[in-house]
Protein backbone atom coordinates (compact mmCIF):
# COMPACT_ATOMS: atom_id res chain seq x y z
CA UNK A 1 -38.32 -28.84 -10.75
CA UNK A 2 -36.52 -31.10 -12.95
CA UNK A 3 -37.00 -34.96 -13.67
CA UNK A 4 -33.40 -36.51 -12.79
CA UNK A 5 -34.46 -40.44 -12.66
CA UNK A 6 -37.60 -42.74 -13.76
CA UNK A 7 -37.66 -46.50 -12.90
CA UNK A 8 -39.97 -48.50 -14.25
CA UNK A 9 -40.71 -52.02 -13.03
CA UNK A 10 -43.43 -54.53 -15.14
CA UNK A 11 -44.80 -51.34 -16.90
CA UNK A 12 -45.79 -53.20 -20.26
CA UNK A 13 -42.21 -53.55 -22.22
CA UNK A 14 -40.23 -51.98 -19.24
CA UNK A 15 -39.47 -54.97 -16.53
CA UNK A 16 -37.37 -53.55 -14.79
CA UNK A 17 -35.60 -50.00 -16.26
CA UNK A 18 -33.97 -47.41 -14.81
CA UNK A 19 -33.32 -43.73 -16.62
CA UNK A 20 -30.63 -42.07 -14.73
CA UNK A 21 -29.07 -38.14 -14.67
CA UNK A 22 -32.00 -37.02 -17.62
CA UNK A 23 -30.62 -33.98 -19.04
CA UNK A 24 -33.03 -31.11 -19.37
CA UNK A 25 -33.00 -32.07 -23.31
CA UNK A 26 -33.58 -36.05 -23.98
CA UNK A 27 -33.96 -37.69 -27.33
CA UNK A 28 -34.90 -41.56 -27.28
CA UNK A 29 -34.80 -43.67 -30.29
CA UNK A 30 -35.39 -47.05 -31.45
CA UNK A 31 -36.97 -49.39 -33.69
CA UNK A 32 -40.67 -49.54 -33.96
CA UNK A 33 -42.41 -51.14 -30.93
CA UNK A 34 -39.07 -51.04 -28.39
CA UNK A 35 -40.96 -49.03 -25.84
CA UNK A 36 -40.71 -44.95 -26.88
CA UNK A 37 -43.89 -44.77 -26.77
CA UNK A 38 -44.53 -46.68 -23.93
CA UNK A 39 -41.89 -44.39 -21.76
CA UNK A 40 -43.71 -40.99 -22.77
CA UNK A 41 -46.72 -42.83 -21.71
CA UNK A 42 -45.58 -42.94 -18.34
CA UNK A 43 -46.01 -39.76 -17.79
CA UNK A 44 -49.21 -39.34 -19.08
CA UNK A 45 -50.70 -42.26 -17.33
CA UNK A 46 -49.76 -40.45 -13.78
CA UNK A 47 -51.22 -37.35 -15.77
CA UNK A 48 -54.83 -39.13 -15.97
CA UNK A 49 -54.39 -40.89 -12.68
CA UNK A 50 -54.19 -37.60 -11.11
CA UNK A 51 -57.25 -36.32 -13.68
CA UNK A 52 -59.75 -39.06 -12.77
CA UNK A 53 -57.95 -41.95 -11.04
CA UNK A 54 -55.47 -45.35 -11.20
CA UNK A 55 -58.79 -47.67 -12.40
CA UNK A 56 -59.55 -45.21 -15.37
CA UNK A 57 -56.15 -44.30 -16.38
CA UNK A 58 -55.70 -48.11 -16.49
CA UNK A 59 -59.05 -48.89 -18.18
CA UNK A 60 -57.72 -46.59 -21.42
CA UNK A 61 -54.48 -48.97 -21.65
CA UNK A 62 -56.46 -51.77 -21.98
CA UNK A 63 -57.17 -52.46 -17.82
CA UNK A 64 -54.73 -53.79 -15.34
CA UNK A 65 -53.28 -56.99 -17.34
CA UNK A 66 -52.49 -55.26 -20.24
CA UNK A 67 -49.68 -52.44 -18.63
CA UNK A 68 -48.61 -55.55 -16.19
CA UNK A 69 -45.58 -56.67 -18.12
CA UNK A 70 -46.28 -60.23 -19.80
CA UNK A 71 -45.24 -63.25 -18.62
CA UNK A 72 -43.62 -62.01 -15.24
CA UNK A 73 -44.17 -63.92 -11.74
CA UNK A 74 -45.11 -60.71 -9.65
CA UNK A 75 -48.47 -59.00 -9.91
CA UNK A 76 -47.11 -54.75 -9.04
CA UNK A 77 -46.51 -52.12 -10.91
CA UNK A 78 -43.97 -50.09 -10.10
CA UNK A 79 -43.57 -46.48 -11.25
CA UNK A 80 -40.49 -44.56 -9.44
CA UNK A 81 -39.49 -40.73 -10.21
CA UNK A 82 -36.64 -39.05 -8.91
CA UNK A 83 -36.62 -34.60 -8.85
CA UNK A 84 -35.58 -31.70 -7.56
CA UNK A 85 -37.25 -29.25 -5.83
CA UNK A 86 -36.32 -26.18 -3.79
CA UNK A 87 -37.35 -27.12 0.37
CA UNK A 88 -36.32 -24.30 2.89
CA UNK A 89 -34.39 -23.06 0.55
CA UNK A 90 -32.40 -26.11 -0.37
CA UNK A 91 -32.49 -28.02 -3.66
CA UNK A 92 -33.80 -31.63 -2.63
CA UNK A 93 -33.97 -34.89 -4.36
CA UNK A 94 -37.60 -35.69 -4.14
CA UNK A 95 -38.64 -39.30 -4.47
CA UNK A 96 -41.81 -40.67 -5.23
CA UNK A 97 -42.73 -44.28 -5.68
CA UNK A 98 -46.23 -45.60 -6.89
CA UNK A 99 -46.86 -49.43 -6.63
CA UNK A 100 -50.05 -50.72 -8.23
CA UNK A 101 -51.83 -53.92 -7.82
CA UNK A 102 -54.73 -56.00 -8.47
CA UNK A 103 -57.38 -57.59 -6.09
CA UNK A 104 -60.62 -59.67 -7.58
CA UNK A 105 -59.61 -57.58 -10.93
CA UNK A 106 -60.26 -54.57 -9.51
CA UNK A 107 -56.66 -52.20 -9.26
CA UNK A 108 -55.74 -50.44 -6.26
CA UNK A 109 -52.89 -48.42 -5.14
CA UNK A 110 -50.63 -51.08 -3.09
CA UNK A 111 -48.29 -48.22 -1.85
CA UNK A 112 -47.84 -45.02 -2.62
CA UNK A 113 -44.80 -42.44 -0.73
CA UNK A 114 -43.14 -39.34 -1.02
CA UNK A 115 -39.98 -39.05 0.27
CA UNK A 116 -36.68 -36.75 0.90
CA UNK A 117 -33.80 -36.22 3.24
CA UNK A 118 -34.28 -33.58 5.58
CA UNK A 119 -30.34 -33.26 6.37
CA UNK A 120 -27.18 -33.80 4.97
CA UNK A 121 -26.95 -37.36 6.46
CA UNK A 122 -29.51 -40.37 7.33
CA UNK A 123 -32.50 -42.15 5.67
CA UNK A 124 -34.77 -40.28 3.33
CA UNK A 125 -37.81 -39.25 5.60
CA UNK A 126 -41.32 -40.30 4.21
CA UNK A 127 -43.41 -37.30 3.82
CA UNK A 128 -46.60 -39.14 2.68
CA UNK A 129 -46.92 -42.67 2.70
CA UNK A 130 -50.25 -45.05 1.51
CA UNK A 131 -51.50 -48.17 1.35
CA UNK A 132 -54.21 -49.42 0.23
CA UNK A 133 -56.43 -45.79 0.98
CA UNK A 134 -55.11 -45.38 4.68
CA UNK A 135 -51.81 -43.40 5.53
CA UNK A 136 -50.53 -40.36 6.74
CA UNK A 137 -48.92 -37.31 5.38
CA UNK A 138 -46.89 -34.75 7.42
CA UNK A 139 -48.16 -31.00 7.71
CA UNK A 140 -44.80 -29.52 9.48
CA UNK A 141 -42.18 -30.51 6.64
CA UNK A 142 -39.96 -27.70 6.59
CA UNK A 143 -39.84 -27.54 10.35
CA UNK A 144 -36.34 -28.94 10.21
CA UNK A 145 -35.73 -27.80 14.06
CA UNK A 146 -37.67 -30.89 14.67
CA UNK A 147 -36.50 -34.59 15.46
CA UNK A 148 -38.16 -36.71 12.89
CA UNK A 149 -40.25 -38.27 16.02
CA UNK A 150 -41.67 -34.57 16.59
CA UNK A 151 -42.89 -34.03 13.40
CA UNK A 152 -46.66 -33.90 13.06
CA UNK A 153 -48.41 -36.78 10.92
CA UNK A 154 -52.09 -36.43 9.83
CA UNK A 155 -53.89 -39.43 9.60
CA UNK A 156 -56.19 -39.74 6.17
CA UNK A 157 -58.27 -42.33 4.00
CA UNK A 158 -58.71 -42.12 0.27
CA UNK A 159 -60.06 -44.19 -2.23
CA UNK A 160 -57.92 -47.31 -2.59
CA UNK A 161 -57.75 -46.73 -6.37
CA UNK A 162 -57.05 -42.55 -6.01
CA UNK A 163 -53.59 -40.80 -5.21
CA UNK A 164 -53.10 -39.33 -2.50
CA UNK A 165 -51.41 -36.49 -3.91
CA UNK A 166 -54.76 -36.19 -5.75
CA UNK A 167 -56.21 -35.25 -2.46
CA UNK A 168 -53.59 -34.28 0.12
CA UNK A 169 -52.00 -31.67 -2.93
CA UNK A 170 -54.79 -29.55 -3.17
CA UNK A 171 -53.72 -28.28 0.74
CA UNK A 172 -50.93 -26.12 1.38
CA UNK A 173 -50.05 -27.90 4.34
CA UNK A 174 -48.81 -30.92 2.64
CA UNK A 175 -45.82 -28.82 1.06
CA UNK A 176 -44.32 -32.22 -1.13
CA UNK A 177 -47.56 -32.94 -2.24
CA UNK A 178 -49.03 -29.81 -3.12
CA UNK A 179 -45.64 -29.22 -5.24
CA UNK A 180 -45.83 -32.77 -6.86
CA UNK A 181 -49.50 -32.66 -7.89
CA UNK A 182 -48.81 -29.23 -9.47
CA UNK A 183 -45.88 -30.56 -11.38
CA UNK A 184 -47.79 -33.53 -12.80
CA UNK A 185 -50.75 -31.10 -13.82
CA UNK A 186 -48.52 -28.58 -15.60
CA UNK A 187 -46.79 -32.23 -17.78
CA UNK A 188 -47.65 -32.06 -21.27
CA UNK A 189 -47.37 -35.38 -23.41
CA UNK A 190 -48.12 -34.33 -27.21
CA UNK A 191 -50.53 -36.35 -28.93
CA UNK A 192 -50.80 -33.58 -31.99
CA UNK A 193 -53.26 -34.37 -34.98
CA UNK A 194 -53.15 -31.76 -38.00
CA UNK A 195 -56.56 -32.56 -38.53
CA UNK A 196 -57.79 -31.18 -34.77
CA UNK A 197 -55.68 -28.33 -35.49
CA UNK A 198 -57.24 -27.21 -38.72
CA UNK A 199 -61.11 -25.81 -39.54
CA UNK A 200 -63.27 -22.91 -37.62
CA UNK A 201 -62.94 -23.37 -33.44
CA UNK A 202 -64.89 -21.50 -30.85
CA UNK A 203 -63.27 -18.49 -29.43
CA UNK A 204 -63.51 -19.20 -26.05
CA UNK A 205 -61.84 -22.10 -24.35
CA UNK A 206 -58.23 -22.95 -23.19
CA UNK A 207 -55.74 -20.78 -24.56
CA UNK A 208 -52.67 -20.65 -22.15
CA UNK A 209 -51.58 -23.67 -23.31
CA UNK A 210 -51.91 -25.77 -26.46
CA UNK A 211 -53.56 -28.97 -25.61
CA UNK A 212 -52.35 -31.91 -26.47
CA UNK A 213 -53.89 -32.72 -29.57
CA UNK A 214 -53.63 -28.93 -31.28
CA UNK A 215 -56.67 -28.44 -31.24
CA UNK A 216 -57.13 -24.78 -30.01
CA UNK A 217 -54.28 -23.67 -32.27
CA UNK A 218 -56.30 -20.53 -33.39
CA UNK A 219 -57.13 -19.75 -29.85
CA UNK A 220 -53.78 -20.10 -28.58
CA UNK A 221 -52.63 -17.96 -31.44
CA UNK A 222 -55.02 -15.66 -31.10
CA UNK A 223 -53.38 -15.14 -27.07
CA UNK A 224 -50.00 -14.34 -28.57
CA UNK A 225 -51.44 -11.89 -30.93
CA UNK A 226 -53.17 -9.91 -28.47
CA UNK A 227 -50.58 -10.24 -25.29
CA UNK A 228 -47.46 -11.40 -26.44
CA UNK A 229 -47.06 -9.41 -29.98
CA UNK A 230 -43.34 -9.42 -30.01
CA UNK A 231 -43.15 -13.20 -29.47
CA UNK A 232 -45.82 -13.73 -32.35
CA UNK A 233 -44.08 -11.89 -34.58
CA UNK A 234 -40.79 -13.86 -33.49
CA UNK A 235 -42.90 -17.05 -34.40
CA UNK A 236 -44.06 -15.45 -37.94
CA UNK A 237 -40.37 -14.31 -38.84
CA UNK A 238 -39.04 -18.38 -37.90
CA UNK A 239 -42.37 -19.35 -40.43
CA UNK A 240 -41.27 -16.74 -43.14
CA UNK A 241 -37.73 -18.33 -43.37
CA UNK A 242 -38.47 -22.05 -43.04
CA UNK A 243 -42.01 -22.15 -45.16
CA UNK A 244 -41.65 -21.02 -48.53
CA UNK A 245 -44.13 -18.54 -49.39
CA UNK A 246 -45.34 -17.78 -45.85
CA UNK A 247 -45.18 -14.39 -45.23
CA UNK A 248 -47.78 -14.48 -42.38
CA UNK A 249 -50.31 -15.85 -39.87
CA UNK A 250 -53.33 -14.41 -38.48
CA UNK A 251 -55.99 -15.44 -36.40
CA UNK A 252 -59.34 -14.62 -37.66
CA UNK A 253 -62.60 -14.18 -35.84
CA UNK A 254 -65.40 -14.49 -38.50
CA UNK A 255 -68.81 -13.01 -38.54
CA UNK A 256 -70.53 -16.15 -36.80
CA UNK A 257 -68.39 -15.95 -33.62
CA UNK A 258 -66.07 -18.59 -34.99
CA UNK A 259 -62.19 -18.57 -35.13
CA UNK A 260 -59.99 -19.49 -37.48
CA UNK A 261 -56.45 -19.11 -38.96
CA UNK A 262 -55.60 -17.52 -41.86
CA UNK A 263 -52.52 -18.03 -43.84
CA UNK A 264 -50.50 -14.90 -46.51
CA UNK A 265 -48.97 -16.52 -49.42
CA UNK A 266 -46.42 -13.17 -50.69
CA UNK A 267 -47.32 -13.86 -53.76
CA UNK A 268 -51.10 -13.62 -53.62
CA UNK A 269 -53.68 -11.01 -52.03
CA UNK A 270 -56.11 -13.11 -50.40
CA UNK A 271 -55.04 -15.10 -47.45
CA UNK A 272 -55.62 -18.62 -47.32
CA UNK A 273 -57.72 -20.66 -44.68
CA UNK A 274 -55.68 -23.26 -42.56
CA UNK A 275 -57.71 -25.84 -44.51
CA UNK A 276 -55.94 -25.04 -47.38
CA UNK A 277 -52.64 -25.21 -46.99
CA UNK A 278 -49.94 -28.39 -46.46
CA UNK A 279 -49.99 -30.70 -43.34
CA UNK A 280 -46.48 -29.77 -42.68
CA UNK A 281 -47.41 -25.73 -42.75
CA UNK A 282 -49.53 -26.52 -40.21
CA UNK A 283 -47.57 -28.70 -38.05
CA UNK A 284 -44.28 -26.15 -38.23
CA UNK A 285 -46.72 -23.56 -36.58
CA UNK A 286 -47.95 -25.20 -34.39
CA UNK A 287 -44.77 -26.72 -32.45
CA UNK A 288 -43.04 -22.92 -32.90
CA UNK A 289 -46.56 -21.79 -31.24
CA UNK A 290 -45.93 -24.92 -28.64
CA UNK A 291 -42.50 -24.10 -28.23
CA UNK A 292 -42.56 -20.66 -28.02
CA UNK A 293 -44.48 -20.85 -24.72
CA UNK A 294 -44.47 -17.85 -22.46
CA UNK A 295 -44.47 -20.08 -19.72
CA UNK A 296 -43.01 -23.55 -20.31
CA UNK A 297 -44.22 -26.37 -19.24
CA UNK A 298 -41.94 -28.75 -16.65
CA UNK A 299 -42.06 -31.31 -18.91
CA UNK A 300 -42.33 -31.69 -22.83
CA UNK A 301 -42.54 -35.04 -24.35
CA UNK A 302 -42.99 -35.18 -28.37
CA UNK A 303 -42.91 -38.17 -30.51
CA UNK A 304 -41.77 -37.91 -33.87
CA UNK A 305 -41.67 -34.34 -34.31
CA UNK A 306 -39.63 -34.91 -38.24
CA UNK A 307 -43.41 -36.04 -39.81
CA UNK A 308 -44.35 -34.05 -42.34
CA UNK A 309 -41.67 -31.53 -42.36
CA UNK A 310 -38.62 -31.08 -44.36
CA UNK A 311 -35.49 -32.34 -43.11
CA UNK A 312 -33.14 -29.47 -43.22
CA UNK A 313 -35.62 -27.83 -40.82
CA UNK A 314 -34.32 -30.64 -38.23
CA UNK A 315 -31.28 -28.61 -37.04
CA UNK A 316 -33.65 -26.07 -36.44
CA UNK A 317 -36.20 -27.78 -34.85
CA UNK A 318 -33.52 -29.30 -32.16
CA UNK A 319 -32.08 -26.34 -31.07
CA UNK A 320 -35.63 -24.72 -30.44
CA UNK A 321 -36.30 -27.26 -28.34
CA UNK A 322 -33.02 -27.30 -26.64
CA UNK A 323 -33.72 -23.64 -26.03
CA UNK A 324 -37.33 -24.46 -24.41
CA UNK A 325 -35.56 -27.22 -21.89
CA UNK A 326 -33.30 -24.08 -21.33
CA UNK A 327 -35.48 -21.37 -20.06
CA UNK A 328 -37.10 -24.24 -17.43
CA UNK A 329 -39.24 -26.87 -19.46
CA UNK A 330 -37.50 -29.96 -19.39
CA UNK A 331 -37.79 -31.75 -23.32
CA UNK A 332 -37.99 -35.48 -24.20
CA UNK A 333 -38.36 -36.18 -28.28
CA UNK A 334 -38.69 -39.31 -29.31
CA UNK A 335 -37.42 -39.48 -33.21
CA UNK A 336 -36.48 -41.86 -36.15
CA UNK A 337 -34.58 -38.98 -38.33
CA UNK A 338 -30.57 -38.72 -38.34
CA UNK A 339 -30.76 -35.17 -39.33
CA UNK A 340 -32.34 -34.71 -35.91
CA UNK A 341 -29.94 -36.62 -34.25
CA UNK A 342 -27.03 -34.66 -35.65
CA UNK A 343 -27.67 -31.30 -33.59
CA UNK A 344 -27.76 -33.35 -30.33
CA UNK A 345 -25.03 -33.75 -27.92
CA UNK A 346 -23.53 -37.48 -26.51
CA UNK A 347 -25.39 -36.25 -23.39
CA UNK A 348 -28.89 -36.04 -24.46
CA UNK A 349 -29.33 -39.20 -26.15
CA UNK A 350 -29.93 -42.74 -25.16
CA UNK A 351 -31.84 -45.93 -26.72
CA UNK A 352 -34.10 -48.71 -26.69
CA UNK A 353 -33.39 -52.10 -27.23
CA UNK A 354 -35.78 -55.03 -26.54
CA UNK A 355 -35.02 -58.66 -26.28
CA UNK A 356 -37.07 -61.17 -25.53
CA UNK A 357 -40.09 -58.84 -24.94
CA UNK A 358 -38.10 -56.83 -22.62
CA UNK A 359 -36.84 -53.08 -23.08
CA UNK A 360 -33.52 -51.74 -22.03
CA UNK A 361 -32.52 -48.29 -21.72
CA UNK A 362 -28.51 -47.38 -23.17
CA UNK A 363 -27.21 -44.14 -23.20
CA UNK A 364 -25.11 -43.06 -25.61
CA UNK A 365 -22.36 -41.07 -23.19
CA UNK A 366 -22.03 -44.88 -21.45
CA UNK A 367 -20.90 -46.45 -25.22
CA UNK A 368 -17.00 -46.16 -25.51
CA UNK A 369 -16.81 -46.24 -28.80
CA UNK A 370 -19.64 -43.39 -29.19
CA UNK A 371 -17.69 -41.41 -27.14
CA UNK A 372 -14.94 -41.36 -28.91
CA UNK A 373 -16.51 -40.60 -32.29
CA UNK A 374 -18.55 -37.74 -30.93
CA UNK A 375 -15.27 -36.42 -29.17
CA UNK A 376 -13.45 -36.83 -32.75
CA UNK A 377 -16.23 -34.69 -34.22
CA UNK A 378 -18.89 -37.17 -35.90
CA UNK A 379 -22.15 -37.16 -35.72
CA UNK A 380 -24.91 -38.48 -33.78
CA UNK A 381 -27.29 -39.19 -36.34
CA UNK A 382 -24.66 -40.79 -38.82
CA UNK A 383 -23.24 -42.93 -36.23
CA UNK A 384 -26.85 -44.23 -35.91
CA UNK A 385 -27.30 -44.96 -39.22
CA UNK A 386 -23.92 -46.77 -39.57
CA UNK A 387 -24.98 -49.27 -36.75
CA UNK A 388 -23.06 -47.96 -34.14
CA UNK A 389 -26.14 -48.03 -31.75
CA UNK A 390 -25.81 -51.92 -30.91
CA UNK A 391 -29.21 -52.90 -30.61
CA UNK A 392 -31.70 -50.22 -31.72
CA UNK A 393 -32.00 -51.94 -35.33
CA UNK A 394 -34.88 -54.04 -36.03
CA UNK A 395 -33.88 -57.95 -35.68
């Protein structure tokens, strides 16, 4: 299931935004404070409504006021994704559309609806639709024998400030549902800190995945060692070539139970703990552990990934992720470094620029003249640096 549209309306910076035809491979830049962050946030702000729900995901941002956009005359939010999904058989574009309000300062969900077409022509049909707690979602979906009329609506009550894919998704029956909720679970929004990576972790825990912060690297690594040799040793090769003096990377479980990473310097006989050794050592292994997934996630979004590591490694870096987007995890990167920039296509980039306190999405395959260059054989990142991005510079 791919992402193919966002729209954002009074979502902090983002009045009223719309992100159309995302490529499986995105990069977003701008100046500091024109709303990259702010769009990755998105997702994980549906990510914690569906973990707890709307009231707590908005508490961490600050409450209800603060994501409202300033100074606008309506009181919803409005969060809008567009993606496709296989339905009896047929690749549909799914729609789902989240309004939030406010009522004697406590948030509730104003409206909240899933929707698709069930044919080629027509209206799309609302699978689930909410207000305020009370609505109905459908349990016969794919029953496309049926006139809308016949299709079989189950009425249900929720929280006013809970999803109701929250609910409704954990039950087969509600196919759309049960399909969104899993996509939104399997999102992951990076929020890496080298310093959660590093030191002695417990080995048990979560280790499909790396979390968001890093911080079961060793257990994660530990997973690829034991079940996935071949792509571990893929990973150690790619940190042999780009890391000088690197020759290798092994998870270590110590006498007191604990786990930890060890790190082979060629040129010495002792291996090195993970405290030891540079930020960026530790940061390259961890996004080739990230990236090197078994099992993708949907959706990747990474801010920054250039910190801390050398910038001929950028070319690298892209394609890698360019090659996760490619085997079913759709990537966004958010990024500030032309060397990054110049292994991207026209297609996969666009920009921020804010005026006036609000943000506007441009992408670059709209920009005539950026066209042209690219088509004449420049470069992405040096046509950012020259200017050519009206806009994205700080004013």
């Amino acid at each position: 299931m791919r992402i193919e549209s966002i729209r954002l309306k009074n979502y902090k910076a983002f009045r009223d935004a719309n992100l159309k035809d995302i490529p499986p491979f995105l990069v977003v830049v701008g100046a500091n404070g024109s709303g990259k962050t702010t769009l990755f946030d998105v997702f994980g702000f549906l990510h914690d409504c569906l973990k707890g729900n709307v009231r707590q995901a908005l508490d961490a941002r600050g409450r209800f006021k603060e994501v409202l956009s300033r100074d606008t005359d309506e009181d919803t939010i409005l969060i809008e994704i567009q993606y496709r999904m296989p339905i009896a058989d047929v690749e549909r574009l799914v729609t789902y559309s989240l309004e939030i309000s406010e009522s004697n300062n406590v948030p509730y969900v104003k409206r909240e609806i899933l929707r698709y077409k069930r044919g080629r022509y027509g209206s799309p049909f609302h699978f689930l639709d909410f207000s305020n707690g009370e609505g109905y979602a459908i349990t016969n979906e794919e029953d496309f024998n049926k006139e809308d009329e016949d299709l079989e609506r189950e009425i249900q009550k929720v929280s006013p400030d809970t999803l109701a894919i929250k609910g409704l998704g954990q039950f087969e029956r509600f196919k759309a549902a049960n399909a969104f909720r899993q996509l939104i679970e399997s999102w992951h929004v990076s929020d890496f800190h080298i310093s959660a990576a590093r030191g002695r972790k417990e080995a048990s825990g979560e280790s499909d995945h790396l979390s968001e912060t890093g911080d079961n690297l060793p257990l994660v690594a530990q997973r690829l060692f034991e079940q996935h040799p071949d792509v571990f040793k893929n990973i150690l090769d790619t940190m042999a070539r780009r890391v000088p003096g690197v020759s290798g990377v092994e998870p270590k479980l110590q006498d007191d139970g604990y786990l930890t990473l060890r790190f082979q310097d060629g040129s010495f006989k002792t291996p090195f703990l993970d405290r030891y050794v540079s930020d960026g050592t530790i940061k390259m292994f961890a996004y080739l552990v990230l990236l090197h997934d078994p099992r993708p996630h949907p959706l990747l979004c990474v801010e920054e990934p250039e910190n801390q590591l050398y910038p001929k490694l950028m070319l690298e870096l892209a394609e890698e992720f360019r090659q996760y987007a490619n085997r079913g995890g759709q990537v966004l990167v958010s990024t500030h470094s032309p060397d990054f920039l110049n292994a991207v296509e026209l297609e996969e980039v666009c920009w921020l620029v804010k005026t006036q306190g609000n943000t506007e999405i441009r992408r670059a395959q709209d920009d005539p003249q950026i066209a042209a260059y690219m088509a004449e054989g420049d470069k992405m990142g040096y046509l950012w640096k020259q200017g050519f991005f009206k806009g994205a510079d700080p004013q």
